[in-house]
C-alpha atoms as a PDB file:
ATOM      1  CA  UNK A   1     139.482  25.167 104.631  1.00  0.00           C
ATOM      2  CA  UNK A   2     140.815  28.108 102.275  1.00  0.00           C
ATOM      3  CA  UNK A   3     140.642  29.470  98.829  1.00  0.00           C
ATOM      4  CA  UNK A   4     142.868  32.141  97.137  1.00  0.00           C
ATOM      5  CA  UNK A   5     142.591  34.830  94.853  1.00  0.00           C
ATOM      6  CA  UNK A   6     145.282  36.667  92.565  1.00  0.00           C
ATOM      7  CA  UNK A   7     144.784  40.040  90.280  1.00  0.00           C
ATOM      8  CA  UNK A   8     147.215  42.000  88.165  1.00  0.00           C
ATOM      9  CA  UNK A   9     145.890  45.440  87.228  1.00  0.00           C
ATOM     10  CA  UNK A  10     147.527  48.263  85.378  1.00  0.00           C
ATOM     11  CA  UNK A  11     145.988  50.420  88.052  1.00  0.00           C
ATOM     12  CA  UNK A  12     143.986  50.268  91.539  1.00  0.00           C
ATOM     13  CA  UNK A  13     141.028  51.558  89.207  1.00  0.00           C
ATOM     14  CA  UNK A  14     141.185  49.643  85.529  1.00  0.00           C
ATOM     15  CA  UNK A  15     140.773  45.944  86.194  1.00  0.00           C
ATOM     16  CA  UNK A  16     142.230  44.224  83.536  1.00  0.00           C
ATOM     17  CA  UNK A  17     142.760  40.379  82.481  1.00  0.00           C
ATOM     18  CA  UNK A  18     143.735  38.125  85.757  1.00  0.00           C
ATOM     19  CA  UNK A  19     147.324  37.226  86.165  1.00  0.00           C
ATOM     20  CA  UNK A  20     145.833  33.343  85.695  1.00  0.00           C
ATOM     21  CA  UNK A  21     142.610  31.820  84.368  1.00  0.00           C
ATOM     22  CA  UNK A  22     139.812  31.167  86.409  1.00  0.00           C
ATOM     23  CA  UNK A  23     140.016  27.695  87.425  1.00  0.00           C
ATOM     24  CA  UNK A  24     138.012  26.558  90.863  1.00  0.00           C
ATOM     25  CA  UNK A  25     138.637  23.513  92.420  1.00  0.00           C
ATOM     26  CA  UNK A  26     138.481  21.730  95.989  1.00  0.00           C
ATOM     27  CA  UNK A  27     140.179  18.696  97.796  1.00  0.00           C
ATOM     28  CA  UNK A  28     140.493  17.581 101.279  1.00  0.00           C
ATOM     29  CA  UNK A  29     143.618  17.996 102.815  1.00  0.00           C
ATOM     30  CA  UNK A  30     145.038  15.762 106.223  1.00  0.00           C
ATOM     31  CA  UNK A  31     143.713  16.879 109.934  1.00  0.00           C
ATOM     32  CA  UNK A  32     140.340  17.725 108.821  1.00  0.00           C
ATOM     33  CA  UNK A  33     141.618  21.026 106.787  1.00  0.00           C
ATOM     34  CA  UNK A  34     139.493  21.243 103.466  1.00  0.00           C
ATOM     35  CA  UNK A  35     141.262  23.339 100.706  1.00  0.00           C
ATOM     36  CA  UNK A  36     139.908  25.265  97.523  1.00  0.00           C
ATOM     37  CA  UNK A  37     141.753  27.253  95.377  1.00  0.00           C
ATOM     38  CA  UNK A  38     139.676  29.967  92.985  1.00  0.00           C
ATOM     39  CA  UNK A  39     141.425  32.314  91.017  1.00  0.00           C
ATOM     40  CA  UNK A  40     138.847  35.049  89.831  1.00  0.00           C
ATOM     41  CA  UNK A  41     137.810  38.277  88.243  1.00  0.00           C
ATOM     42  CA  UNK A  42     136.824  41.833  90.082  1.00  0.00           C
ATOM     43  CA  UNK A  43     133.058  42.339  91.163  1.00  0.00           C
ATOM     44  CA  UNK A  44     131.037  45.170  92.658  1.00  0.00           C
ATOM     45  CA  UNK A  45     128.785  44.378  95.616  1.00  0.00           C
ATOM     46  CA  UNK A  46     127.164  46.424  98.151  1.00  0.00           C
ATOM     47  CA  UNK A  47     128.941  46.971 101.716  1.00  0.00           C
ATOM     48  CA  UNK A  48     127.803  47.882 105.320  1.00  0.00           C
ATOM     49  CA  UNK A  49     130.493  49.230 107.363  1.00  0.00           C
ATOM     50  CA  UNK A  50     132.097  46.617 109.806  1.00  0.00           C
ATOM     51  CA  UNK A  51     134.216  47.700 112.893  1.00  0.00           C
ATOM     52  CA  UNK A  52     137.734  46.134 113.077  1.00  0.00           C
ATOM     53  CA  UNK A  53     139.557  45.280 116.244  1.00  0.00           C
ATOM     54  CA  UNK A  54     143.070  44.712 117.434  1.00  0.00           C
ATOM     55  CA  UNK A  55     144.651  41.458 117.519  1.00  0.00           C
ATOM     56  CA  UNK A  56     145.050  39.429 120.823  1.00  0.00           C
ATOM     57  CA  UNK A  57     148.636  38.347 122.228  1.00  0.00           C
ATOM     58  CA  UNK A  58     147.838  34.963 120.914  1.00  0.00           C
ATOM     59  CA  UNK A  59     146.705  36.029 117.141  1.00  0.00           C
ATOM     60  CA  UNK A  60     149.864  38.439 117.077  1.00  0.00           C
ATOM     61  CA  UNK A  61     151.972  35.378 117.438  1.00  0.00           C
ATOM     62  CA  UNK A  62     150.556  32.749 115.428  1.00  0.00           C
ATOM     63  CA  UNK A  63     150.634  35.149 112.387  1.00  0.00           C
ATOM     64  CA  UNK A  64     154.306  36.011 112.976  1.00  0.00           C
ATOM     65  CA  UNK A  65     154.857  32.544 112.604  1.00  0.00           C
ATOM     66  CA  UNK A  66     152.742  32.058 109.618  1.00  0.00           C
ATOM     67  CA  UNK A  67     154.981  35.209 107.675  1.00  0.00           C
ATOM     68  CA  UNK A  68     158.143  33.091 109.229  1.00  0.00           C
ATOM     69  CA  UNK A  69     156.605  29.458 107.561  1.00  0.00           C
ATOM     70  CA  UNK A  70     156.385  31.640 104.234  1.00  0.00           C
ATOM     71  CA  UNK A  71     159.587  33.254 103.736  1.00  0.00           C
ATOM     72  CA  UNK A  72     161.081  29.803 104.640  1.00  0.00           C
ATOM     73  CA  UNK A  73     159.496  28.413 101.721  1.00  0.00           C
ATOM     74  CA  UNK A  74     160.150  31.449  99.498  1.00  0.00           C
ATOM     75  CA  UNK A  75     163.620  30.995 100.382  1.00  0.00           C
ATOM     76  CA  UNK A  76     163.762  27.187  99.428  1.00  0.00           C
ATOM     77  CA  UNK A  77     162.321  28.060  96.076  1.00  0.00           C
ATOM     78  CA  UNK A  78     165.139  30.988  95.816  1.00  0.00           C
ATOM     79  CA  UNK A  79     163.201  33.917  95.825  1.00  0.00           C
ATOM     80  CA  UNK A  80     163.030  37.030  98.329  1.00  0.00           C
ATOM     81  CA  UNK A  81     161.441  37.294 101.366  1.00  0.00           C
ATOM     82  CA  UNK A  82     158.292  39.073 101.430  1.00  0.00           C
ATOM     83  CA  UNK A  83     157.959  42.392 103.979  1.00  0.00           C
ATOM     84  CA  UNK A  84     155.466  42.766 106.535  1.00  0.00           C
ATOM     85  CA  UNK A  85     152.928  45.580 105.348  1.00  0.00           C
ATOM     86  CA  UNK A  86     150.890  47.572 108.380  1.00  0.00           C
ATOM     87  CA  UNK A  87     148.025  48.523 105.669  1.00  0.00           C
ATOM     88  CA  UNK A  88     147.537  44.677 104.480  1.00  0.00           C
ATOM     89  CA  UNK A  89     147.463  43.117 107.882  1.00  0.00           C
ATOM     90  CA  UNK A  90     144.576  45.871 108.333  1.00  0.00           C
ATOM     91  CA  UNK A  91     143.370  45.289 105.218  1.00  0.00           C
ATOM     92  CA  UNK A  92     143.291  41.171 106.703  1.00  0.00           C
ATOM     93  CA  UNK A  93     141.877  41.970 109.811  1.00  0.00           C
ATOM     94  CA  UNK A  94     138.732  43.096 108.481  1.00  0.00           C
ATOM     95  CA  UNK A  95     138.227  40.284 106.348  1.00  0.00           C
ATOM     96  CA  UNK A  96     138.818  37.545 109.070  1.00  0.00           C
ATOM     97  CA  UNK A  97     136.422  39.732 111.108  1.00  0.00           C
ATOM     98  CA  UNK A  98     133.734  39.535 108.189  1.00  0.00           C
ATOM     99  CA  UNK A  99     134.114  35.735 107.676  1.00  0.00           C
ATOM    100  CA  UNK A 100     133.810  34.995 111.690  1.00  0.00           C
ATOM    101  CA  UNK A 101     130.655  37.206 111.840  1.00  0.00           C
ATOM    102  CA  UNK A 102     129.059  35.737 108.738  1.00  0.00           C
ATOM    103  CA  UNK A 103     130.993  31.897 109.609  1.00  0.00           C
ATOM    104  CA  UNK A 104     131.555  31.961 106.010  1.00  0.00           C
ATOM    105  CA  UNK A 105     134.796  31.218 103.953  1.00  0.00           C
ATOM    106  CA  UNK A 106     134.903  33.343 100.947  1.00  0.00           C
ATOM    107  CA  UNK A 107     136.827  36.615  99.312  1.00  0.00           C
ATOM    108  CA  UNK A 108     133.784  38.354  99.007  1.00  0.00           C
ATOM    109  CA  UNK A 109     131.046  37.679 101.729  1.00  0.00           C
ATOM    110  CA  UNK A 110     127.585  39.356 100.528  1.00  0.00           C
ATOM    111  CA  UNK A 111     128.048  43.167 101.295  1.00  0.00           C
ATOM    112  CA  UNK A 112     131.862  43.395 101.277  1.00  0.00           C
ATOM    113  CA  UNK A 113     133.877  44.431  98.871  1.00  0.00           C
ATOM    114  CA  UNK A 114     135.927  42.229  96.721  1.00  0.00           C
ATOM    115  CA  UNK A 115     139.609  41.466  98.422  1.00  0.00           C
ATOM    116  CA  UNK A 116     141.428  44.106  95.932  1.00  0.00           C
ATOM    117  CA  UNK A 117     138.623  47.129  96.768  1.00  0.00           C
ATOM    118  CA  UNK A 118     139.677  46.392 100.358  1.00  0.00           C
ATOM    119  CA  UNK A 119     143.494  46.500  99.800  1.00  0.00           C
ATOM    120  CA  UNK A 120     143.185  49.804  97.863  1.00  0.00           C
ATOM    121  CA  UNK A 121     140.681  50.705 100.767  1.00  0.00           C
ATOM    122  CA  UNK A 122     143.830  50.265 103.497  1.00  0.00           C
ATOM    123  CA  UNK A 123     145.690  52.453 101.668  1.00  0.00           C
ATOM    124  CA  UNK A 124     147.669  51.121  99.013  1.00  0.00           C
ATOM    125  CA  UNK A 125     148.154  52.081  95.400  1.00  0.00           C
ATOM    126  CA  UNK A 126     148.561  48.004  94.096  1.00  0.00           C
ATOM    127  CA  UNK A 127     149.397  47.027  90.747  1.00  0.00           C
ATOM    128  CA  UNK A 128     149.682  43.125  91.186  1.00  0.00           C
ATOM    129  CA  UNK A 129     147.357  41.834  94.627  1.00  0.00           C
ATOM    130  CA  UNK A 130     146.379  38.353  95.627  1.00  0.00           C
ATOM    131  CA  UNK A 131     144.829  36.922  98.538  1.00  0.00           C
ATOM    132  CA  UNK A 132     144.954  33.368 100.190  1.00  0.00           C
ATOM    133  CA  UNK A 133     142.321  32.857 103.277  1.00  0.00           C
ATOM    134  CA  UNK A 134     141.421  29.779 105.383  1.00  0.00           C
ATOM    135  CA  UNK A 135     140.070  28.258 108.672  1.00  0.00           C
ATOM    136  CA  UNK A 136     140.836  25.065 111.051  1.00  0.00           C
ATOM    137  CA  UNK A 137     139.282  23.838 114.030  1.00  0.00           C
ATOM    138  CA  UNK A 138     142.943  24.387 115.954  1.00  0.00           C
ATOM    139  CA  UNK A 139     142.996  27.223 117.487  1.00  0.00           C
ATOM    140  CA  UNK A 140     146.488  27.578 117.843  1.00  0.00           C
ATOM    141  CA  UNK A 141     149.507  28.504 116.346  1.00  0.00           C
ATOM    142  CA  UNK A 142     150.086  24.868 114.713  1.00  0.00           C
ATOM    143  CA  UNK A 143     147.187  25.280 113.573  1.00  0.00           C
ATOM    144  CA  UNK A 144     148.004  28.283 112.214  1.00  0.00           C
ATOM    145  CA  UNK A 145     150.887  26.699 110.715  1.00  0.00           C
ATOM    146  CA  UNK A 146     149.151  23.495 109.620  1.00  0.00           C
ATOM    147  CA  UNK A 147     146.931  25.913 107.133  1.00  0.00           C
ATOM    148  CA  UNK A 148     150.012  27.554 105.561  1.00  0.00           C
ATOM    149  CA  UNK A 149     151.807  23.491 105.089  1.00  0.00           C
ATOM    150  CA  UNK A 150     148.407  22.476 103.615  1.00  0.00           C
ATOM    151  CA  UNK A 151     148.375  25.612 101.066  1.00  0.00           C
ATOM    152  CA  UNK A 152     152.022  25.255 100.092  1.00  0.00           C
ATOM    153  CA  UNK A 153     151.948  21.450  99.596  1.00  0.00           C
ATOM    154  CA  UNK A 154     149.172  21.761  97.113  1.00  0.00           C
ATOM    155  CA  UNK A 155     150.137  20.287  93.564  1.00  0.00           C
ATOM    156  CA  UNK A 156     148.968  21.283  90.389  1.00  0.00           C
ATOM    157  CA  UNK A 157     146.774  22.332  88.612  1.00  0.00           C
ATOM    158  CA  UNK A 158     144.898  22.925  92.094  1.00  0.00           C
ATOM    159  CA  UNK A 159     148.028  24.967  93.570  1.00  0.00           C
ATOM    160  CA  UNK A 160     146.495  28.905  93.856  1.00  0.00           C
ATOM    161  CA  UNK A 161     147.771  29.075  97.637  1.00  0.00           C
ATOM    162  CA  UNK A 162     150.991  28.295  96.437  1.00  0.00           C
ATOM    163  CA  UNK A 163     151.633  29.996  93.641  1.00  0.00           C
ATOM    164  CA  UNK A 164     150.745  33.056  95.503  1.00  0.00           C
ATOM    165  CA  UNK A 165     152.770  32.084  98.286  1.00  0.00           C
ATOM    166  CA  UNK A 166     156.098  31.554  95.864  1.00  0.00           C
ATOM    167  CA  UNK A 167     154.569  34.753  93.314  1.00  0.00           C
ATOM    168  CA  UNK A 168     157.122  37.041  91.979  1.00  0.00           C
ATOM    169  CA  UNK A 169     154.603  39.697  91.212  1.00  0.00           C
ATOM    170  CA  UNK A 170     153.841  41.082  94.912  1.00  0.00           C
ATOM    171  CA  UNK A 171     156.852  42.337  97.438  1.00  0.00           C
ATOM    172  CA  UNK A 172     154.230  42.874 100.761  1.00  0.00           C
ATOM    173  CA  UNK A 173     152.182  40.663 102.389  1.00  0.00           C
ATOM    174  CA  UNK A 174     149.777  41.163 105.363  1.00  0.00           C
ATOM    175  CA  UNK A 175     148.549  38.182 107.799  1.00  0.00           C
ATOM    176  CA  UNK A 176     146.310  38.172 110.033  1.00  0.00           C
ATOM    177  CA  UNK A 177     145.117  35.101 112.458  1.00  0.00           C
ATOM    178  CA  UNK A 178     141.517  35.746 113.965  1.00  0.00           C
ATOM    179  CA  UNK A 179     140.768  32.852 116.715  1.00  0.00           C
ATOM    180  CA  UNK A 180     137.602  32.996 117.225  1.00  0.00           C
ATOM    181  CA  UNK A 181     135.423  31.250 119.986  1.00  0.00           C
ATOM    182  CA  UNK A 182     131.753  32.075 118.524  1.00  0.00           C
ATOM    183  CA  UNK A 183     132.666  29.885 115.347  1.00  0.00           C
ATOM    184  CA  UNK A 184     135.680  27.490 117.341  1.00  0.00           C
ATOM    185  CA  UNK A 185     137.890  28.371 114.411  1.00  0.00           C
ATOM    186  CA  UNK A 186     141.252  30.118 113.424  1.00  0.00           C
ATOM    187  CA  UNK A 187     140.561  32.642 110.468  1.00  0.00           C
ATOM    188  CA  UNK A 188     143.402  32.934 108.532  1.00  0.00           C
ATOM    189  CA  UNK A 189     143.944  35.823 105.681  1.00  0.00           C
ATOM    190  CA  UNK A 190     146.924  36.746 103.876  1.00  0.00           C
ATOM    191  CA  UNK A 191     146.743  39.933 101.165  1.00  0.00           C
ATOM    192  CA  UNK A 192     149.570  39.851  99.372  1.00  0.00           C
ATOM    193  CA  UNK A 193     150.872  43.135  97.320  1.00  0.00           C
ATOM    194  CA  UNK A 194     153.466  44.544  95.063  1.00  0.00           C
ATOM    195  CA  UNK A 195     153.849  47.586  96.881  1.00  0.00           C
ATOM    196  CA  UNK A 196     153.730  48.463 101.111  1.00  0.00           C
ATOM    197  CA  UNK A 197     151.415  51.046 101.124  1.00  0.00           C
ATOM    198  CA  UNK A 198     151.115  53.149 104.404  1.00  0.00           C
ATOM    199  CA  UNK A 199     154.014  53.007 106.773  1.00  0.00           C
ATOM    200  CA  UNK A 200     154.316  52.895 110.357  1.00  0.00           C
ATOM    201  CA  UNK A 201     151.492  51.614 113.603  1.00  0.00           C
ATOM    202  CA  UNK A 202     148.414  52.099 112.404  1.00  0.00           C
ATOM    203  CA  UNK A 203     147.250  53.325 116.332  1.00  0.00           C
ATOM    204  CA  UNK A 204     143.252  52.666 115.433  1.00  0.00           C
ATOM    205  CA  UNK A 205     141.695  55.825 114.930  1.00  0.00           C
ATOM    206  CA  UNK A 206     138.132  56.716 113.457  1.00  0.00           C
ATOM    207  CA  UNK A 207     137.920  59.040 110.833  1.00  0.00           C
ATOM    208  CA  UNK A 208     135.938  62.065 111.355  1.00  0.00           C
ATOM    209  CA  UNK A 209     134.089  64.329 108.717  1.00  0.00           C
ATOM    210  CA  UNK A 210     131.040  66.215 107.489  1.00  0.00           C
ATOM    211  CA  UNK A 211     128.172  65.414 105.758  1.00  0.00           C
ATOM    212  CA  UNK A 212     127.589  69.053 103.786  1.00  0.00           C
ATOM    213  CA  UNK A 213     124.755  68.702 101.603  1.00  0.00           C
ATOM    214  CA  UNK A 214     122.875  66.630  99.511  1.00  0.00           C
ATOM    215  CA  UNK A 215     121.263  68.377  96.553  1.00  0.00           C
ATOM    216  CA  UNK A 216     118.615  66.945  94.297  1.00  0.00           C
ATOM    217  CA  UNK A 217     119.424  67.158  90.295  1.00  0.00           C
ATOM    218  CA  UNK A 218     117.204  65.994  87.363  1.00  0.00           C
ATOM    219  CA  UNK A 219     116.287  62.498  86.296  1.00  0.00           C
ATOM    220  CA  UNK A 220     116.076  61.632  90.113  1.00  0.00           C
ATOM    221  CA  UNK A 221     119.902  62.307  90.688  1.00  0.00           C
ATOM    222  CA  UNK A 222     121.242  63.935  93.982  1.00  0.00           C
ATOM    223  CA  UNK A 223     124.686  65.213  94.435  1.00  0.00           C
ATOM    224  CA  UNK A 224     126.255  64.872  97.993  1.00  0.00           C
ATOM    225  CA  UNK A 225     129.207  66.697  98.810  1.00  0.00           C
ATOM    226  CA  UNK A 226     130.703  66.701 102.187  1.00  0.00           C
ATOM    227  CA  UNK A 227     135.148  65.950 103.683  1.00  0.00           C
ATOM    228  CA  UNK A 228     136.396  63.078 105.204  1.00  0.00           C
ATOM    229  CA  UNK A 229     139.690  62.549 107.054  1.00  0.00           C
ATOM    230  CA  UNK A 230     141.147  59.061 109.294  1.00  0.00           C
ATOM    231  CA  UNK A 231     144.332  59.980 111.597  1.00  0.00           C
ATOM    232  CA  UNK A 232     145.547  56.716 110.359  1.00  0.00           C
ATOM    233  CA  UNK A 233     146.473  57.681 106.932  1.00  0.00           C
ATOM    234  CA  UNK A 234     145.338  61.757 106.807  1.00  0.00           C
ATOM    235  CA  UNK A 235     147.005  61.636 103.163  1.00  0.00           C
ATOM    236  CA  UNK A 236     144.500  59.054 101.371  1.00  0.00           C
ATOM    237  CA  UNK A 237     140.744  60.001 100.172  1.00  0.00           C
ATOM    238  CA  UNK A 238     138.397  57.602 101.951  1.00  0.00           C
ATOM    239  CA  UNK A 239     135.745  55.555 100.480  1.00  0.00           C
ATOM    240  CA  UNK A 240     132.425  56.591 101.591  1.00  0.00           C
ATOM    241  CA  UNK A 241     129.023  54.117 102.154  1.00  0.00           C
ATOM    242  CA  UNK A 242     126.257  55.530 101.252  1.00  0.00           C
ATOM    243  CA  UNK A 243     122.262  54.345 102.659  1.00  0.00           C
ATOM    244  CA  UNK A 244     118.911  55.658 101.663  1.00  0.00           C
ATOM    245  CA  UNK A 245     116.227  55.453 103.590  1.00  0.00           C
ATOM    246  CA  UNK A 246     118.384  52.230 105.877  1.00  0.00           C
ATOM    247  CA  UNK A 247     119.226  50.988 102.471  1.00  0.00           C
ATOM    248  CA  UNK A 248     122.484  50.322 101.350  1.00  0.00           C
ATOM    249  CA  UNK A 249     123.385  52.150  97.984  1.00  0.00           C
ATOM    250  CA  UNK A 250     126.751  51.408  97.709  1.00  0.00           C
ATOM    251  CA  UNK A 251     130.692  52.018  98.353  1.00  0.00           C
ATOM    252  CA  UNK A 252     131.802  55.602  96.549  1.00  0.00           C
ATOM    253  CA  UNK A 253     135.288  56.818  96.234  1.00  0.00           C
ATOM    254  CA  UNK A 254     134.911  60.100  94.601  1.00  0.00           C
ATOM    255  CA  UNK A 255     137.855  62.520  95.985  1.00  0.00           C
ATOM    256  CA  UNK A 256     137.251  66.138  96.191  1.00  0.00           C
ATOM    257  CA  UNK A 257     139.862  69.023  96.438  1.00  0.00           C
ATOM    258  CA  UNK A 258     139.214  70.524  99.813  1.00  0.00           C
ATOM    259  CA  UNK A 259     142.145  72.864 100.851  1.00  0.00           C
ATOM    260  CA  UNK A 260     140.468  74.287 103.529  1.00  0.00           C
ATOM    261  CA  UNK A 261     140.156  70.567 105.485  1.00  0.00           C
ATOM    262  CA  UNK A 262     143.885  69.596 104.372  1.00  0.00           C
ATOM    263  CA  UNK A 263     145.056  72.724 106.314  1.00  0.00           C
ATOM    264  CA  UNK A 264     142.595  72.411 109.253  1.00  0.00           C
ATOM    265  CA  UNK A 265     143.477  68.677 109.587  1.00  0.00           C
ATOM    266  CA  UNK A 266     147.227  68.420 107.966  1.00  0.00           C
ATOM    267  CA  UNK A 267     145.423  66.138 105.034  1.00  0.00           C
ATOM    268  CA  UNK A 268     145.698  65.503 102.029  1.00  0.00           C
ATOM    269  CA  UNK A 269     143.943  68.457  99.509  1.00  0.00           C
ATOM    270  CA  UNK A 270     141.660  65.415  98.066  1.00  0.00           C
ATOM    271  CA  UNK A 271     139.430  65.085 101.276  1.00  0.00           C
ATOM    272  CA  UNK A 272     136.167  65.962 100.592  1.00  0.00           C
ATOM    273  CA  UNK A 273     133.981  63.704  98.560  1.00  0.00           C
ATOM    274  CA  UNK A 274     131.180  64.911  95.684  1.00  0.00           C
ATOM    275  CA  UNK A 275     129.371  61.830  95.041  1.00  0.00           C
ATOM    276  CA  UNK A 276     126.225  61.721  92.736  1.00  0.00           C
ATOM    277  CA  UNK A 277     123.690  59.066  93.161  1.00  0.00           C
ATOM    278  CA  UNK A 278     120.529  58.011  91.464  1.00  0.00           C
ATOM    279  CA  UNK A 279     117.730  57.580  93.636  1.00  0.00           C
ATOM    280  CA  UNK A 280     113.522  56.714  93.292  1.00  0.00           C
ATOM    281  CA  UNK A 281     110.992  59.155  93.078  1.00  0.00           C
ATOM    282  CA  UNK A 282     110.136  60.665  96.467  1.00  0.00           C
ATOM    283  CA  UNK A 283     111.455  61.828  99.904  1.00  0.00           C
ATOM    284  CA  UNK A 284     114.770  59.873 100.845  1.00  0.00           C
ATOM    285  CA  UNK A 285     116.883  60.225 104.294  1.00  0.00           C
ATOM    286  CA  UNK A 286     120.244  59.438 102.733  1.00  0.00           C
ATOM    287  CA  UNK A 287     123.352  58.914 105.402  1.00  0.00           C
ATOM    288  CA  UNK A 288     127.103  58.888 104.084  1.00  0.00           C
ATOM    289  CA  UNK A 289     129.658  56.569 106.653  1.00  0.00           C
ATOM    290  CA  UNK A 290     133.212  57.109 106.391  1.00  0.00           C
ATOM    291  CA  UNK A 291     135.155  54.070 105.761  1.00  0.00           C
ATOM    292  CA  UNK A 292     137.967  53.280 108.651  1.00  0.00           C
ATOM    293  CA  UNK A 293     141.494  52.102 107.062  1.00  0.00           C
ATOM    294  CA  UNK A 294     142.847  51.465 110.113  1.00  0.00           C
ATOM    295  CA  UNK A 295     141.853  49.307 112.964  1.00  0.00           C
ATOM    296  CA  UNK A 296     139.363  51.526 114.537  1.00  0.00           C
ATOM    297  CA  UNK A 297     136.286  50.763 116.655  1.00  0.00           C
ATOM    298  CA  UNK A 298     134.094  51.586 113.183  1.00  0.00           C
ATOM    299  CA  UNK A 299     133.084  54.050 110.308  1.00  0.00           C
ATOM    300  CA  UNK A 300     131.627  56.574 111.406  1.00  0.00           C
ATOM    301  CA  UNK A 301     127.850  58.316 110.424  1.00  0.00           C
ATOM    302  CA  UNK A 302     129.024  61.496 109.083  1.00  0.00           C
ATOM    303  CA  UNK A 303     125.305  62.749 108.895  1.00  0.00           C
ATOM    304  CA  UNK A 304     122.099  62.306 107.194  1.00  0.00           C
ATOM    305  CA  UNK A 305     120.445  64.741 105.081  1.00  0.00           C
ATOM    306  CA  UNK A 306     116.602  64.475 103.419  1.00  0.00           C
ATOM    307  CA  UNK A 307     116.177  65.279  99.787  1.00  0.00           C
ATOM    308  CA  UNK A 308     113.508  65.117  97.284  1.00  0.00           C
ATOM    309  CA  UNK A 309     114.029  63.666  93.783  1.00  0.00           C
END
């Protein structure tokens, strides 16, 4: 099974119209592998932070093949090979990891981000993005294989997979092959990008950072200030989760110049964060998390702080 996703956007910030209209559909497709294809605009959900791990020998492989299977059939349709990017195989990683946990085939399982918030969240600055995802009972690297044929045979006007396999918009491409045993299925996601974002091994660091304060304002508003920095990519201002109380508020990218962390860390001068929030009436424990774009072990609790609004 798989569906696929494309966006063109004139920034990572401004969504604007999708690249093609929104158009779901679904067929089956031979050895058991169900397809659907839905092209669709940006949302805004709530997140809690998910740990990503490494890929096994095995999952390594079977994706290298799967980037191999594509360029082969960019190349019979004359265009360029896509390149391999670091930041959207991470940025794949964590969404096979979501879809195992939840056994769920989607681009946006409840709590995540949608599949462009995560590509901006690895690190890179997109303009065109577009994601294809699937799953078959094979565990293997035919199987692996047999989910890229099925997406690239697809006719239209149910063709997403392959139009964003043979796109001319995006340059990149990340894949990552999750086998998991819990479900008995291969996860297979492929983010797909006009630019590389962050070079070089992303080694799997956690950030680290400081939860400063959290000050109450009027009308129930609280402003909460505090730096975060990952190893993995010390130049790029992290996202930061944000609970009340256990609750999840949301996922807050609100950079904040903080020369004094850049030099202590050799970051970027936009590490901090100053966030401001609207809460209920009362006394609230709110806890920031910074958000891992590498594969790390998790985002870590930078700290919790009670305030009154």
């Amino acid at each position: 099974m798989s569906c696929s996703q494309v966006v063109a956007l004139t920034s990572p910030a401004r969504p604007a119209r999708p690249v093609r209209p929104a158009r779901p559909s679904r067929r089956l497709a031979p050895a058991g592998l169900a397809l659907a294809a839905a092209l669709a605009c940006l949302a805004t959900l709530l997140v809690r932070p998910v740990a990503a791990s490494a890929a096994t020998t095995a999952e390594t492989a079977a994706a290298t093949s799967v980037l191999r299977m594509l360029n082969a059939e960019r190349a019979a349709n004359h265009l360029p090979a896509l390149g391999a990017s670091v930041a959207l195989t991470s940025s794949a990683r964590r969404h096979n990891l979501a879809m195992a946990a939840a056994n769920q085939l989607s681009h946006q399982l409840p709590g995540e981000p949608v599949f462009t918030t995560r590509i901006s969240q690895a690190g890179v600055a997109w303009h065109s993005a577009a994601e294809n995802v699937g799953w078959t009972t094979d565990r293997s690297t035919a199987g692996a294989n047999g989910l890229q044929a099925a997406m690239y045979g697809e006719k239209p006007p149910n063709d997403g997979h392959r139009r964003n396999i043979l796109s001319t918009s995006v340059r990149y491409v990340g894949i990552d092959v999750l086998i998991d045993a819990r479900t008995g299925k291969l996860w297979l996601t492929e983010d797909f990008a006009d630019v590389q974002g962050p070079v070089g091994s992303l080694a799997g660091h956690n950030p680290s950072g400081y939860f400063d304060s959290a000050v109450a304002l009027t009308n129930h508003q609280v402003r909460l200030r505090g730096w975060a920095v990952d190893p993995d990519n010390r130049l790029l201002s992290l996202a930061i989760a944000v609970y009340y109380d256990g609750r999840p508020l949301g996922w807050f990218k609100e950079p904040a110049l903080r020369p004094d962390v850049a030099l202590a860390k050799s970051a970027g001068r936009y590490s901090g964060f100053d966030i401001t929030v609207t809460l209920p009436a009362g006394v609230h424990s709110v806890c920031t998390y910074a958000i891992n774009v590498g594969l790390g072990t998790g985002n870590p609790k930078l700290g919790c702080r009670t305030v009154r609004t």
